[in-house]
Protein backbone atom coordinates (compact mmCIF):
# COMPACT_ATOMS: atom_id res chain seq x y z
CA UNK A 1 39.54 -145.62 -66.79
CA UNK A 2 38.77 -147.18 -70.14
CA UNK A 3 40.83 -150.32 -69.55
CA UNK A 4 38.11 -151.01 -66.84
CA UNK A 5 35.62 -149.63 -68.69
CA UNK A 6 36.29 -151.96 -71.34
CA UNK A 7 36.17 -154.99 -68.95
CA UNK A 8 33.49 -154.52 -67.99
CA UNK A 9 31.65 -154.57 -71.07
CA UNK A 10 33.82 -157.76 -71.68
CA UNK A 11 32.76 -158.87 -68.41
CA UNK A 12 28.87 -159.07 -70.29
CA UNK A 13 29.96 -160.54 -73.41
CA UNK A 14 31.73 -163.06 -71.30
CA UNK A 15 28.58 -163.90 -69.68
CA UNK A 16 26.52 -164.16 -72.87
CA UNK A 17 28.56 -165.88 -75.06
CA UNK A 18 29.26 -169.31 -74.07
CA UNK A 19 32.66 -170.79 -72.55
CA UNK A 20 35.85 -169.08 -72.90
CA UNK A 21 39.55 -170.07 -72.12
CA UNK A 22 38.97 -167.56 -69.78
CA UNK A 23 35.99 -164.97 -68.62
CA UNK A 24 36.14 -161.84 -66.53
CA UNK A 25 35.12 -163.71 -63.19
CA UNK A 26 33.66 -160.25 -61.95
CA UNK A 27 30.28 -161.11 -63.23
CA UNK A 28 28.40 -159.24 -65.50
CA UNK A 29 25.48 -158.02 -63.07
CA UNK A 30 28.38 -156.43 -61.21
CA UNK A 31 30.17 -155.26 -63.96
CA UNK A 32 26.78 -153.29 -65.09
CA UNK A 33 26.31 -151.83 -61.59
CA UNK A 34 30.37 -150.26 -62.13
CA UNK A 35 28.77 -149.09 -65.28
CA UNK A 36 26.58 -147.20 -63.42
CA UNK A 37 28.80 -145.56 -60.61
CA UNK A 38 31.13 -144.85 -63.38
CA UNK A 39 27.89 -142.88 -65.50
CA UNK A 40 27.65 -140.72 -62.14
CA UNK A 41 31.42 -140.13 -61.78
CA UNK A 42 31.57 -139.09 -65.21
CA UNK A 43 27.79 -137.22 -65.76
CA UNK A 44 28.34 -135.00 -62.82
CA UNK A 45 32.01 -133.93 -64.14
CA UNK A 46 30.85 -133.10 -67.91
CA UNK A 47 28.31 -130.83 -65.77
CA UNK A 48 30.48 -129.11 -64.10
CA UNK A 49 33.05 -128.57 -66.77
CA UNK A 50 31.17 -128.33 -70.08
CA UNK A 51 27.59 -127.80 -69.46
CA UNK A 52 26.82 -126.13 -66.08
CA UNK A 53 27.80 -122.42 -66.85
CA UNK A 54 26.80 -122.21 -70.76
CA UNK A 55 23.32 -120.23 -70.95
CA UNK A 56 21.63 -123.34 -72.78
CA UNK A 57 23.54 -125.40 -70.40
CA UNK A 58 20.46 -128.05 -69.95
CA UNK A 59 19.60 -128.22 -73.60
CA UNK A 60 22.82 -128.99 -75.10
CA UNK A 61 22.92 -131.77 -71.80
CA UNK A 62 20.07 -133.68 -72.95
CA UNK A 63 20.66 -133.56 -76.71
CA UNK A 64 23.99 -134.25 -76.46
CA UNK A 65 23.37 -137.32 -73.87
CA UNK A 66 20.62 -138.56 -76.14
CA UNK A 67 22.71 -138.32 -79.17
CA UNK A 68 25.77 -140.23 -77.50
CA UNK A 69 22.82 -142.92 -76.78
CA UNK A 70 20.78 -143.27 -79.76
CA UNK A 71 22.33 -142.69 -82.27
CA UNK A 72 24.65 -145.47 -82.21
CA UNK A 73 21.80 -147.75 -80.90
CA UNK A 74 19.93 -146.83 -83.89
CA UNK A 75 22.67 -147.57 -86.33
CA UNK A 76 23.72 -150.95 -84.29
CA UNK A 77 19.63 -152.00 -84.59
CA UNK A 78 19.28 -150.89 -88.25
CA UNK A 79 22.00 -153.09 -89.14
CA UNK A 80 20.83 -156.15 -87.31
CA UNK A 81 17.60 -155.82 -88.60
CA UNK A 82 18.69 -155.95 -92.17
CA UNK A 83 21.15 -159.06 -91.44
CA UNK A 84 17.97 -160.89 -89.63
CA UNK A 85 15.87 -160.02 -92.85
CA UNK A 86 18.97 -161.35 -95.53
CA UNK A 87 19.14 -164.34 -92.80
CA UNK A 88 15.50 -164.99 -93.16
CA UNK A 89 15.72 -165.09 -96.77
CA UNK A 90 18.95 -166.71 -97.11
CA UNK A 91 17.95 -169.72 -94.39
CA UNK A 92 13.93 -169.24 -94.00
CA UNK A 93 14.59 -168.71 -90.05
CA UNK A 94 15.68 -165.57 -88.20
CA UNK A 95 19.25 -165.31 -86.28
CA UNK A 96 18.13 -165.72 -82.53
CA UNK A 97 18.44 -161.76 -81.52
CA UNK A 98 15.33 -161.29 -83.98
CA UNK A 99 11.54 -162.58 -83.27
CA UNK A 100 8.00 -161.61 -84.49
CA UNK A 101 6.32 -160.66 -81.33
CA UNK A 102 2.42 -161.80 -80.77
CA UNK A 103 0.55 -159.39 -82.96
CA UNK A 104 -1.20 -157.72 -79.63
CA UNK A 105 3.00 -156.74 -78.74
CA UNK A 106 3.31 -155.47 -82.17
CA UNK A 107 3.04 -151.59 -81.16
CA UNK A 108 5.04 -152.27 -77.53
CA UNK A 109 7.93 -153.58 -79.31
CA UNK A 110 7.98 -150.94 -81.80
CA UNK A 111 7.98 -148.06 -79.25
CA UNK A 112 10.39 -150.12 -77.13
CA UNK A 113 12.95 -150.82 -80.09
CA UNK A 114 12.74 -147.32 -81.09
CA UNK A 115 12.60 -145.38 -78.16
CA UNK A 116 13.95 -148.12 -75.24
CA UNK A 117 12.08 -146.81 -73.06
CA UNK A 118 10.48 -149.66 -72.02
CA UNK A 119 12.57 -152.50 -72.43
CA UNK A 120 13.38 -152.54 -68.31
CA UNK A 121 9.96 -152.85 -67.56
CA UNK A 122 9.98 -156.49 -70.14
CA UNK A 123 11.63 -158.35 -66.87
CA UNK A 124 8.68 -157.42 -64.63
CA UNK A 125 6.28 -157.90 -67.94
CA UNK A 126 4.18 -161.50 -68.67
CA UNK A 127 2.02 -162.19 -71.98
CA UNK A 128 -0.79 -164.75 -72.21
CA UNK A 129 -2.68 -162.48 -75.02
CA UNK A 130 -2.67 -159.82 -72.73
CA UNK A 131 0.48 -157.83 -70.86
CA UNK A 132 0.41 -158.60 -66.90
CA UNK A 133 3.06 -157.85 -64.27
CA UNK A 134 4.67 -160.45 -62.91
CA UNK A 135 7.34 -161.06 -60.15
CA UNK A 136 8.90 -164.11 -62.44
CA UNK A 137 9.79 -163.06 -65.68
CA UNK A 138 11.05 -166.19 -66.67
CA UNK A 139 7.42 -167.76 -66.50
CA UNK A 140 5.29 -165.97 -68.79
CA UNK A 141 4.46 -167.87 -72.15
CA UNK A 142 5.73 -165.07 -73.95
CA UNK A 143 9.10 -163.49 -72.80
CA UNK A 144 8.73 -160.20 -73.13
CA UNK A 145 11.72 -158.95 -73.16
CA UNK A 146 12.86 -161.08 -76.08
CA UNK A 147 10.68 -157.96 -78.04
CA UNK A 148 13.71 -155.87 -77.75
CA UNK A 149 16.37 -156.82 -80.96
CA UNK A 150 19.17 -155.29 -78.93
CA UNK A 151 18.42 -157.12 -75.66
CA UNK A 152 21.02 -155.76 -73.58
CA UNK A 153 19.77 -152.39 -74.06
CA UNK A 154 17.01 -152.46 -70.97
CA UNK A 155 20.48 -150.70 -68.97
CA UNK A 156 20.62 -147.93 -71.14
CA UNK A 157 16.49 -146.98 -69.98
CA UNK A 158 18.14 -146.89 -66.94
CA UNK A 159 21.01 -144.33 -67.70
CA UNK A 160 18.34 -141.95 -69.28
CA UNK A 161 16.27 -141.98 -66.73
CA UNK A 162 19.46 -141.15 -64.90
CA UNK A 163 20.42 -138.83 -67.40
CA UNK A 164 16.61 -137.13 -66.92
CA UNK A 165 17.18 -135.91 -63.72
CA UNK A 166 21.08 -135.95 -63.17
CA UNK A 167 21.22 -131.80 -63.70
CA UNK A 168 18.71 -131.22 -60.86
CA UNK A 169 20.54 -133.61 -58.43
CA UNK A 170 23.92 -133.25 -59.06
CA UNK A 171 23.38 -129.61 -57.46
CA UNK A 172 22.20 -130.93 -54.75
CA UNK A 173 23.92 -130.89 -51.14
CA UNK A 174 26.12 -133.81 -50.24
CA UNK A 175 23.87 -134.33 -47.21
CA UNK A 176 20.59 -134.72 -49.81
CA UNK A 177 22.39 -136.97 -51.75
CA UNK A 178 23.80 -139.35 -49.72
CA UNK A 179 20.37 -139.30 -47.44
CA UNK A 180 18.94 -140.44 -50.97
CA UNK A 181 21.67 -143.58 -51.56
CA UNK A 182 21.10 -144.55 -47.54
CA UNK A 183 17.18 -144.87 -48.43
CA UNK A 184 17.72 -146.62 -51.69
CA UNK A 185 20.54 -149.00 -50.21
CA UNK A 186 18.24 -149.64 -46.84
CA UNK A 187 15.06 -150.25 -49.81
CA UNK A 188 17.11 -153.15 -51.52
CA UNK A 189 18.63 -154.78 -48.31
CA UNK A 190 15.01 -154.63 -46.64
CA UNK A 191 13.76 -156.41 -50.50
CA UNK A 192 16.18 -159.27 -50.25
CA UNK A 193 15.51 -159.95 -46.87
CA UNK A 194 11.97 -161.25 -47.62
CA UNK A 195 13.23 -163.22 -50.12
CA UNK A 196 13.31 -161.50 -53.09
CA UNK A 197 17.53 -161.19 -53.88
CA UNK A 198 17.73 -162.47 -57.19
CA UNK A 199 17.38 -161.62 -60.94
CA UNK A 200 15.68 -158.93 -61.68
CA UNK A 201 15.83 -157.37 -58.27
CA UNK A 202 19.61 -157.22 -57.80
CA UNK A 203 20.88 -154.96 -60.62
CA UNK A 204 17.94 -153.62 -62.87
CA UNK A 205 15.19 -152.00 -60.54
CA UNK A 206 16.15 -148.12 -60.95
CA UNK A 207 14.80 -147.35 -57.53
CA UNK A 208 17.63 -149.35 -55.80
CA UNK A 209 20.56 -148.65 -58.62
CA UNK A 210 19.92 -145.32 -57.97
CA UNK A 211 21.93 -145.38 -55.33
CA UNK A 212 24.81 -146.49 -57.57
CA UNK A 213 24.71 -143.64 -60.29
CA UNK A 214 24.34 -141.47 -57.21
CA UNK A 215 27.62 -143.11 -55.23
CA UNK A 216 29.61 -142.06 -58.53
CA UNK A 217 28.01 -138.57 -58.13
CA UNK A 218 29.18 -138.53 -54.51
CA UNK A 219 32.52 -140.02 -55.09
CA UNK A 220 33.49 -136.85 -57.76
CA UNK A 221 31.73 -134.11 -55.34
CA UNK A 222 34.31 -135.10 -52.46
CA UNK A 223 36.78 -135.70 -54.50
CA UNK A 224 37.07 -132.21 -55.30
CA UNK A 225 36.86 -131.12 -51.58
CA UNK A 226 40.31 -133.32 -51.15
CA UNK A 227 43.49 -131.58 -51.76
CA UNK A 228 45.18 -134.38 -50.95
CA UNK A 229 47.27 -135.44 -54.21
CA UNK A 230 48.45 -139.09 -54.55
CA UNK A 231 52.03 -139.21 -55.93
CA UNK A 232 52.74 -141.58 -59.12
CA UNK A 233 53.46 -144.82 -57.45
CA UNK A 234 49.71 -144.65 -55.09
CA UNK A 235 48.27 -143.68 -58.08
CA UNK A 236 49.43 -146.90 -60.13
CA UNK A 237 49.17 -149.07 -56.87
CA UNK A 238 45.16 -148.47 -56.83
CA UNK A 239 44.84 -148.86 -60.30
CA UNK A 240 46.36 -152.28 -59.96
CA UNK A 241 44.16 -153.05 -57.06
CA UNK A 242 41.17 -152.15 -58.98
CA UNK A 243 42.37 -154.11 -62.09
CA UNK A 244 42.95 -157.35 -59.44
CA UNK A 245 39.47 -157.21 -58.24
CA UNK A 246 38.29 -157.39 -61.58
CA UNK A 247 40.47 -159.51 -63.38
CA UNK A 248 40.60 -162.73 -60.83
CA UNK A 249 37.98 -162.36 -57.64
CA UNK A 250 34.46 -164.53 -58.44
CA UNK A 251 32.13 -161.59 -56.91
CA UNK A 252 28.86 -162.62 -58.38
CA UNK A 253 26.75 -164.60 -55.97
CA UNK A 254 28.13 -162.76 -52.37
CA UNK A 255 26.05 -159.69 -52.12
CA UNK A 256 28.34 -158.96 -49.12
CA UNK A 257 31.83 -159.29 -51.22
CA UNK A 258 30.06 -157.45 -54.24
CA UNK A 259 29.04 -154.27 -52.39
CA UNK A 260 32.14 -153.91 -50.72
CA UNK A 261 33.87 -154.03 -53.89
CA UNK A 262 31.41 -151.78 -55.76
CA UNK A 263 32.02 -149.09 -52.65
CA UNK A 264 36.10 -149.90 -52.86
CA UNK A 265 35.79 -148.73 -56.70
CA UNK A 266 33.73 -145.51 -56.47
CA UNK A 267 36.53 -144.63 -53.80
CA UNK A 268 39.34 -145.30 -55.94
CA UNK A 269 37.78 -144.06 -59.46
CA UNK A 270 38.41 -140.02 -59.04
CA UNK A 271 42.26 -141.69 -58.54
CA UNK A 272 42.00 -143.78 -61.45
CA UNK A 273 40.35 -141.15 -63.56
CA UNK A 274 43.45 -138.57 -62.85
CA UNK A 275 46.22 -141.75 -63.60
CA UNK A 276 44.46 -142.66 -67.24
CA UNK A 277 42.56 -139.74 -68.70
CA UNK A 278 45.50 -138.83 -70.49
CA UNK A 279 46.46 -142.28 -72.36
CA UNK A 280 45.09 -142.47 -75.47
CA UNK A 281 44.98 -146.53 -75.64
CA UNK A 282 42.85 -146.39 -72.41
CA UNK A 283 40.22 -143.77 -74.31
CA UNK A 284 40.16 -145.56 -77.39
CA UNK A 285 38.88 -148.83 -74.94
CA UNK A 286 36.74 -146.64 -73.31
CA UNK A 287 35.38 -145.55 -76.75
CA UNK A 288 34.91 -149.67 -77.53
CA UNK A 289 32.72 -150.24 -74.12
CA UNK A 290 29.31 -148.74 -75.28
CA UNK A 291 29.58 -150.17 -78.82
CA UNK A 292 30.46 -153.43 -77.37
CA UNK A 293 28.15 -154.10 -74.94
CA UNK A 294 25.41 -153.13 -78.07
CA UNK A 295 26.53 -154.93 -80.74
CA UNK A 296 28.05 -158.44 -79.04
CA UNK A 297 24.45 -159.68 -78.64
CA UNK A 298 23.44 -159.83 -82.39
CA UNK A 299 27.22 -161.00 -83.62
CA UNK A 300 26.60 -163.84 -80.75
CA UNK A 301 23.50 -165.17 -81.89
CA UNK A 302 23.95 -164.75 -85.79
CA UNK A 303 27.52 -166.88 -85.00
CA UNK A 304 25.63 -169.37 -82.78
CA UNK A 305 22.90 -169.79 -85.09
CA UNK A 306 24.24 -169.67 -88.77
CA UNK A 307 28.03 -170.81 -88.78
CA UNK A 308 29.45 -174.12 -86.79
CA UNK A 309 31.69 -173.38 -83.95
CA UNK A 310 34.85 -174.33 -84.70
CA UNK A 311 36.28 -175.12 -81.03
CA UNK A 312 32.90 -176.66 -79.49
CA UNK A 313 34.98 -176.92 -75.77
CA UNK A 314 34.52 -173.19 -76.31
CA UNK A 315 31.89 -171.93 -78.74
CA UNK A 316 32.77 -168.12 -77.32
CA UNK A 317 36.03 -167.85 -78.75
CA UNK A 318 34.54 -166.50 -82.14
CA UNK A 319 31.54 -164.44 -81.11
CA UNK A 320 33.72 -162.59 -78.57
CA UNK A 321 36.48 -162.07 -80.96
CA UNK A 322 34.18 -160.79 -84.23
CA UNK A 323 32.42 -158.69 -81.14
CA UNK A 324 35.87 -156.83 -80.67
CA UNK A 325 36.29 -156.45 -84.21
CA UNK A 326 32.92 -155.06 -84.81
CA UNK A 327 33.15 -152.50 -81.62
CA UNK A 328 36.78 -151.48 -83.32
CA UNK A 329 35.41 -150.78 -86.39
CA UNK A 330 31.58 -148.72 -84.94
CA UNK A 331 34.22 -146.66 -82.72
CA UNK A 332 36.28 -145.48 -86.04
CA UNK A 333 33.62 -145.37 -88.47
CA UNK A 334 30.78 -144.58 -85.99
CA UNK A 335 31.23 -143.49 -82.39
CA UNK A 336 34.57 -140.89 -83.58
CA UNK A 337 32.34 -138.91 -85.73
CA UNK A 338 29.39 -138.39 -83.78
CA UNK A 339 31.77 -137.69 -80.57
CA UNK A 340 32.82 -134.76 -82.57
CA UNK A 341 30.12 -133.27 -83.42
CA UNK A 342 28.76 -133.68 -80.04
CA UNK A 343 32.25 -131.88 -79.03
CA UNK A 344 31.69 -129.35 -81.35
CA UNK A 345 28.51 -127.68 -80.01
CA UNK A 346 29.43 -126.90 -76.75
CA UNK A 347 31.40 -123.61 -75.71
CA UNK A 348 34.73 -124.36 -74.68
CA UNK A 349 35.41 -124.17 -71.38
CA UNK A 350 39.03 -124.00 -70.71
CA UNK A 351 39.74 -121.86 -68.80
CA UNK A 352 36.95 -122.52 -66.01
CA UNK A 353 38.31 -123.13 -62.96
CA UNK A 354 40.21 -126.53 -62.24
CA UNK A 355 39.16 -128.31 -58.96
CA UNK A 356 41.89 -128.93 -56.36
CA UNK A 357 40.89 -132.53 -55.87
CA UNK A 358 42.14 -135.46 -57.38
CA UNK A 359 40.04 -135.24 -60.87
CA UNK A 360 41.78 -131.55 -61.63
């Protein structure tokens, strides 16, 4: 699962950087929304297995979940703070990830940056001197969300709000929880069809993408009620259907193709999960998604702002490349070391029961 989890976050940088011989034609609003059924899928298995029967279960859940979040965003924003303030002294302007907010945002970006909590609410957010809400973001004299260093990071308010209330629904009865995705799904349908079905409605209002961390959660609760066991060749044949979807059908811009895609892949992902989890190139991608979908947003706009691109048909090639090479080198240096000590509080649990499904 880390080969797609990997696209996906290549999927965004695709979308920010500029041209590219080639770009993940996904999109990367859908690519974020797999993000989040993937979260579920994932969230509501590390409960079951790791956290659910230890006697400070919930505790070691939310430390650990915040540590696998902030700390790396910490580190990522430390660093590009420092290279904005050696670019501001080198060049006497800042790289174009890094602005001086109005002096009456001073304390929201602070809190924001810090904390990220936040940063989501910047897209429904105006400033004209004062904060007001606004149903254009895109209008307001001041963008708001430009306060936030490490723009891309408004999704990862979302997974901790997920992340807040994930133990107390995953326990839930099927019936609850797929009564809750009907009413969030039926919410966003009944939205667009007054005319509101574009940015930042379709993939970053955590009322309707509920339903999507929630469609993962789903997807791993049945998918331990199936004994039905896939031989090698199914297996690989979904995996390659997945991969197809991904890697050459435009989705963005058919709300119709994308959600039956996004419902196709929370199907198939307990299926997937089973074919990869042991292949140690596919975890060491899924290792590079988080700290590639942080850090490609500074390398981007330090590249487009301070060095000349030297292929101006496609001024992606570099940014996307150093990207990679930075998320390589966060996962060894960074993300590996925290991972174990996150590993290392938590009672092991091996021999707990192992579903009958297809993710035992």
């Amino acid at each position: 699962m880390g080969t797609l989890r990997f696209l996906f976050a290549f999927a965004v940088v695709g979308a920010h950087v500029g041209h590219l011989p080639w770009a993940i034609p996904l999109g990367g609003d859908t690519a974020v929304q797999s993000f989040y059924i993937i979260s579920g899928f994932l969230i509501a298995l590390v409960w079951d297995n790791k956290y659910a029967d230890q006697p400070n279960g919930l505790y070691l859940f939310y430390t650990n979940r915040a540590a696998r979040i902030y700390y790396l965003y910490w580190i990522v924003l430390v660093i590009s703070i420092l290279v904005a303030l050696v670019t501001k002294y080198l060049t006497r302007d800042y790289p174009g990830f890094f602005s001086t907010p109005p002096r009456g945002l001073l304390a929201y970006s602070i809190f924001t940056n810090f904390f990220i909590f936040g940063s989501a609410e910047a897209l429904w957010l105006g400033y004209d001197g004062s904060l007001y809400f606004t149903m254009d973001y895109k209008s307001s004299p001041y963008p708001v969300w430009r306060t936030m260093t490490l723009s891309p990071a408004w999704t990862l308010e979302l997974e901790l709000l997920f992340y807040l209330i994930a133990p107390f629904l995953i326990r839930r009865s099927l019936r609850l929880l797929v009564a809750i995705i009907a009413v969030s799904l039926a919410a966003r349908f009944a939205w667009y069809a007054i005319g509101y079905d574009t940015d930042p409605w379709t993939y970053r209002f955590f009322p309707f993408e509920i339903a999507m961390f929630l469609l993962g959660v789903v997807t791993y609760r049945v998918s331990r009620l199936i004994a039905w066991k896939p031989n090698r060749a199914t297996l690989y044949a979904m995996f390659a259907a997945v991969l197809a979807a991904v890697l050459f059908y435009p989705l963005g811009g058919s709300t119709r193709l994308v959600f039956v895609y996004l419902f196709a892949f929370a199907a198939l992902l307990p299926y997937i999960f089973s074919l990869t989890r042991t292949w140690k190139v596919d975890r060491f991608l899924a290792d590079m998604s988080f700290p590639l979908y942080l850090v490609h947003w500074p390398v981007w706009l330090f590249i487009r702002d301070v060095t000349p691109a030297p292929w101006p048909q496609y001024p992606g090639i570099v940014p996307a490349v150093a990207s990679v090479a930075a998320a390589a080198l966060l996962v060894v240096y960074v993300e590996r070391p925290i991972e174990r000590w996150r590993q290392a509080r938590i009672t092991s649990t091996a021999n707990a029961p192992v579903p009958a499904g297809a993710v035992g």
